[in-house]
Protein backbone atom coordinates (compact mmCIF):
# COMPACT_ATOMS: atom_id res chain seq x y z
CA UNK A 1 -2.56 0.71 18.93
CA UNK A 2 -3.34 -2.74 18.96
CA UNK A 3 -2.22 -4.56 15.73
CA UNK A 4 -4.88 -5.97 13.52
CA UNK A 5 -3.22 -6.46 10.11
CA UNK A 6 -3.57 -3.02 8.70
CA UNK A 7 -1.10 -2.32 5.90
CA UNK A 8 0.55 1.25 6.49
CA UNK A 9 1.97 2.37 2.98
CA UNK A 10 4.02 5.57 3.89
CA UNK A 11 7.32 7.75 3.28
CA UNK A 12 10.55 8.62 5.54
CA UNK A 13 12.56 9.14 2.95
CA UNK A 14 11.89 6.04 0.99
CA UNK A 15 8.39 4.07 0.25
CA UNK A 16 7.74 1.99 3.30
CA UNK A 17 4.95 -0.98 3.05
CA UNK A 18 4.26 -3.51 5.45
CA UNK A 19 1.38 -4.97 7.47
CA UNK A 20 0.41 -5.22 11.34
CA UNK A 21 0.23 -8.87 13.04
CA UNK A 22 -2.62 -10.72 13.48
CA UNK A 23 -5.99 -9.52 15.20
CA UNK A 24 -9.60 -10.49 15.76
CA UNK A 25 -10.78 -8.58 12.07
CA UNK A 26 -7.53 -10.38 10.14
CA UNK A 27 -6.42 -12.96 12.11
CA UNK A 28 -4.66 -14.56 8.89
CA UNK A 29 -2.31 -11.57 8.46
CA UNK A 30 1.27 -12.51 9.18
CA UNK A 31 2.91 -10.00 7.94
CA UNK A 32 4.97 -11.46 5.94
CA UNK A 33 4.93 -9.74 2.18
CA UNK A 34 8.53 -11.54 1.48
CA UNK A 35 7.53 -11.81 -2.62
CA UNK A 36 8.18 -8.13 -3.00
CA UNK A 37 11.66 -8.88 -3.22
CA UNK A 38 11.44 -10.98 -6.02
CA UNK A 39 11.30 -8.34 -8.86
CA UNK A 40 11.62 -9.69 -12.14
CA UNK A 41 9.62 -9.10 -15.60
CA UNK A 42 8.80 -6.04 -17.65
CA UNK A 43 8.08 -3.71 -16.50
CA UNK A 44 9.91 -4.74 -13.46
CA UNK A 45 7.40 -5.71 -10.73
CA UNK A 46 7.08 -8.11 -7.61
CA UNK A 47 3.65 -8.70 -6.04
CA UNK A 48 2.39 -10.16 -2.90
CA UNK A 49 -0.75 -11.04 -1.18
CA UNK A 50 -1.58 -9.21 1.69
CA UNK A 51 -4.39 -11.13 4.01
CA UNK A 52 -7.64 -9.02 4.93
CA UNK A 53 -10.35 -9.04 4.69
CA UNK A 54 -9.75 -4.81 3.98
CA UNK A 55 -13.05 -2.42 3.68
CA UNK A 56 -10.87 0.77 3.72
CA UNK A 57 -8.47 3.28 2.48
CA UNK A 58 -7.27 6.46 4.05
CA UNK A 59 -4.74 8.86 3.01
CA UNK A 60 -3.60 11.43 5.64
CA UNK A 61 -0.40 13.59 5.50
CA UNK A 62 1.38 16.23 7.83
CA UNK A 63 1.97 19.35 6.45
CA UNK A 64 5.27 21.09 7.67
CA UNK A 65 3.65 22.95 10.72
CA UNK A 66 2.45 19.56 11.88
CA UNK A 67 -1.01 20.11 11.04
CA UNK A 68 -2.76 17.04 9.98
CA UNK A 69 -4.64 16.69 6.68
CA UNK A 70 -7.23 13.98 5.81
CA UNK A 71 -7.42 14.53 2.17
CA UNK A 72 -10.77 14.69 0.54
CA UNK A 73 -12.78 11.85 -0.85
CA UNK A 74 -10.88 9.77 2.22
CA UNK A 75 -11.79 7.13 4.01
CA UNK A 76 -12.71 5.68 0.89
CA UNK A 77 -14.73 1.77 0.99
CA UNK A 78 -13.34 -0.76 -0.98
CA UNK A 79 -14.81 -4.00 -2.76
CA UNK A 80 -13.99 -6.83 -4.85
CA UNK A 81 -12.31 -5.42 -7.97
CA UNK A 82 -11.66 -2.17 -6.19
CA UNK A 83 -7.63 -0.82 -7.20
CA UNK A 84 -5.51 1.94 -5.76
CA UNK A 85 -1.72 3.52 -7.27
CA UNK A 86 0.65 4.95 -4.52
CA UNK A 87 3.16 7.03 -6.88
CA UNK A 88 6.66 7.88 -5.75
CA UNK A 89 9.44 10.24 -6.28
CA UNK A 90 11.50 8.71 -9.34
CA UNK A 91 8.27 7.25 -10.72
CA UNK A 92 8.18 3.77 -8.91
CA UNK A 93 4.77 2.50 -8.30
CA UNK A 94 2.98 0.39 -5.44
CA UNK A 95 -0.65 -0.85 -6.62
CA UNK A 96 -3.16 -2.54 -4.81
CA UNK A 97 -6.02 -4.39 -5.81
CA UNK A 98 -8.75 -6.37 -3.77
CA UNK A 99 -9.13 -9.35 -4.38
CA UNK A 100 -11.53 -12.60 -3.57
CA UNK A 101 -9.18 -15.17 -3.04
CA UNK A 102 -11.58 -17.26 0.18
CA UNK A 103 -11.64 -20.09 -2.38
CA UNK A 104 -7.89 -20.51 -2.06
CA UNK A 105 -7.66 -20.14 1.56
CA UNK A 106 -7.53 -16.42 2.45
CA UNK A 107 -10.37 -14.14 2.31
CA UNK A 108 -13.49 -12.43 0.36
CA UNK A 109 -11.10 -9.04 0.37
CA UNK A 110 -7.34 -9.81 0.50
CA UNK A 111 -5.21 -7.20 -1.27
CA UNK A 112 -2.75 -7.95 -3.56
CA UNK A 113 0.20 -5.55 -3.79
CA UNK A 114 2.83 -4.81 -6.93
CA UNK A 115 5.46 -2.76 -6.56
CA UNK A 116 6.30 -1.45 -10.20
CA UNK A 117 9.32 0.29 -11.63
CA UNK A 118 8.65 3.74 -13.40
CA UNK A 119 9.19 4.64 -17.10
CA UNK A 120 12.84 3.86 -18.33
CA UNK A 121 13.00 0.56 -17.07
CA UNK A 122 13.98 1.87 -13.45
CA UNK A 123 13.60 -1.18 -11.32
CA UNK A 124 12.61 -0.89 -7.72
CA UNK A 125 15.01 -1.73 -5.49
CA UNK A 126 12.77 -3.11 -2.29
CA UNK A 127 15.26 -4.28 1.21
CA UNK A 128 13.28 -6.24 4.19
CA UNK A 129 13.50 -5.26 7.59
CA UNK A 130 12.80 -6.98 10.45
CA UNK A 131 11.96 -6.94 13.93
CA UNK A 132 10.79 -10.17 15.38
CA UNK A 133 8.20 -11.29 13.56
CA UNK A 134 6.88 -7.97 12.24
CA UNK A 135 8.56 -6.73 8.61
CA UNK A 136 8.40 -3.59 6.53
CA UNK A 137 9.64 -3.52 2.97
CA UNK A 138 11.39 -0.52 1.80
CA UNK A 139 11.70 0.32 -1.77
CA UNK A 140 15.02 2.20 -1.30
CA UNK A 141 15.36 3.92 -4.74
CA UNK A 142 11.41 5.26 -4.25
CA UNK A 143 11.30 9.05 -2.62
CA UNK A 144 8.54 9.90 -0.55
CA UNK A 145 4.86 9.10 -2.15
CA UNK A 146 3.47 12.15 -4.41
CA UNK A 147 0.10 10.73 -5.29
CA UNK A 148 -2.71 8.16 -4.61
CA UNK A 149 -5.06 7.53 -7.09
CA UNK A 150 -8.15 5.49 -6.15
CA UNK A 151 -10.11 3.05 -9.27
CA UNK A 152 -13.76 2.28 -8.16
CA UNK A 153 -15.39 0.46 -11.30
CA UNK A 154 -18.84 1.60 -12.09
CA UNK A 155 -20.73 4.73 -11.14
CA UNK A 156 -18.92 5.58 -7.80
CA UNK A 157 -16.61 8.74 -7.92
CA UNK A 158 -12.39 7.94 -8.04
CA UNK A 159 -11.05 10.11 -5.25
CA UNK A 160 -7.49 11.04 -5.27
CA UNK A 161 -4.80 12.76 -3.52
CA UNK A 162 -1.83 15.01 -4.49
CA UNK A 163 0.28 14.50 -1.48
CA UNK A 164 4.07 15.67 -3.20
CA UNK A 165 5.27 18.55 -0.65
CA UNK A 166 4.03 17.15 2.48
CA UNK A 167 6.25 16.02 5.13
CA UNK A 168 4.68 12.67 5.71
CA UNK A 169 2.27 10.98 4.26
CA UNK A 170 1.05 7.44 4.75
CA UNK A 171 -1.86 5.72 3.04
CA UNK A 172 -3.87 2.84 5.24
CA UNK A 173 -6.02 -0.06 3.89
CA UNK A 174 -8.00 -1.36 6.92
């Protein structure tokens, strides 16, 4: 699969983010979401700014006979404004939110991430790894993702997706 900065948000045991290199749709992605790790405030959060432009969300999960499910109401288009929640086992949070940000230098539909801790002041816990120049952030005390819920201001419908019991799930923005 040829990289084209995609972020993958999915589960192997922990929350995984992190975002494809550079292709000819984002050719400003790097990456490089290294202001996750920074979690400070309350509730505890850390954001970062993930380069698009992104049109797209999907949400697909394996079930445990392999079978592959493309939930309902997904692929899902995204605009300006446009917001998504990725909840996890012990109630952290990863939100994303598209954003215009071409008069600062990136692009009409960049998506900015938070990862939030859940009620009780439980403060995520996010580690980097890295190979090369490609890095996925792992929010080690985050199970595997139970829900995504999808925000689409105005008339258009909010899909969402109860994912808790699948093996794997991963969520795309594209």
């Amino acid at each position: 699969m040829p990289e084209d900065g995609e972020v993958i948000i999915d589960d192997g045991g922990s929350t995984r983010i992190k975002q494809l290199g550079a292709g000819p749709i984002r050719p400003g992605a790097t990456g490089i979401l290294d202001a996750l790790l920074d979690v400070t405030g309350a509730p505890p959060q850390a954001n970062a700014t993930a380069v698009g432009p992104f049109s797209q969300l999907v949400v697909a999960s394996l079930d445990s006979s392999g079978s592959l499910i493309v939930h309902a109401g997904f692929p899902v288009a995204l605009i300006v404004g446009d917001s998504f929640d990725i909840i996890s086992d012990n109630n952290q949070k990863t939100v994303g939110r598209i954003v215009d940000n071409s008069a600062t230098g990136g692009t009409a539909a960049d998506c900015v991430l938070t990862i939030k801790g859940g009620g009780g002041g439980c403060k995520p816990i996010p580690e980097a790894k890295r190979s090369g120049t490609q890095r996925r952030y792992v929010i080690s005390n985050a199970g595997g993702i139970t829900d995504v819920n999808v925000t689409l201001p105005g008339p258009r419908p909010n899909p969402s997706a109860s994912v808790a019991g699948n093996v794997y799930n991963a969520v795309i923005l594209s």
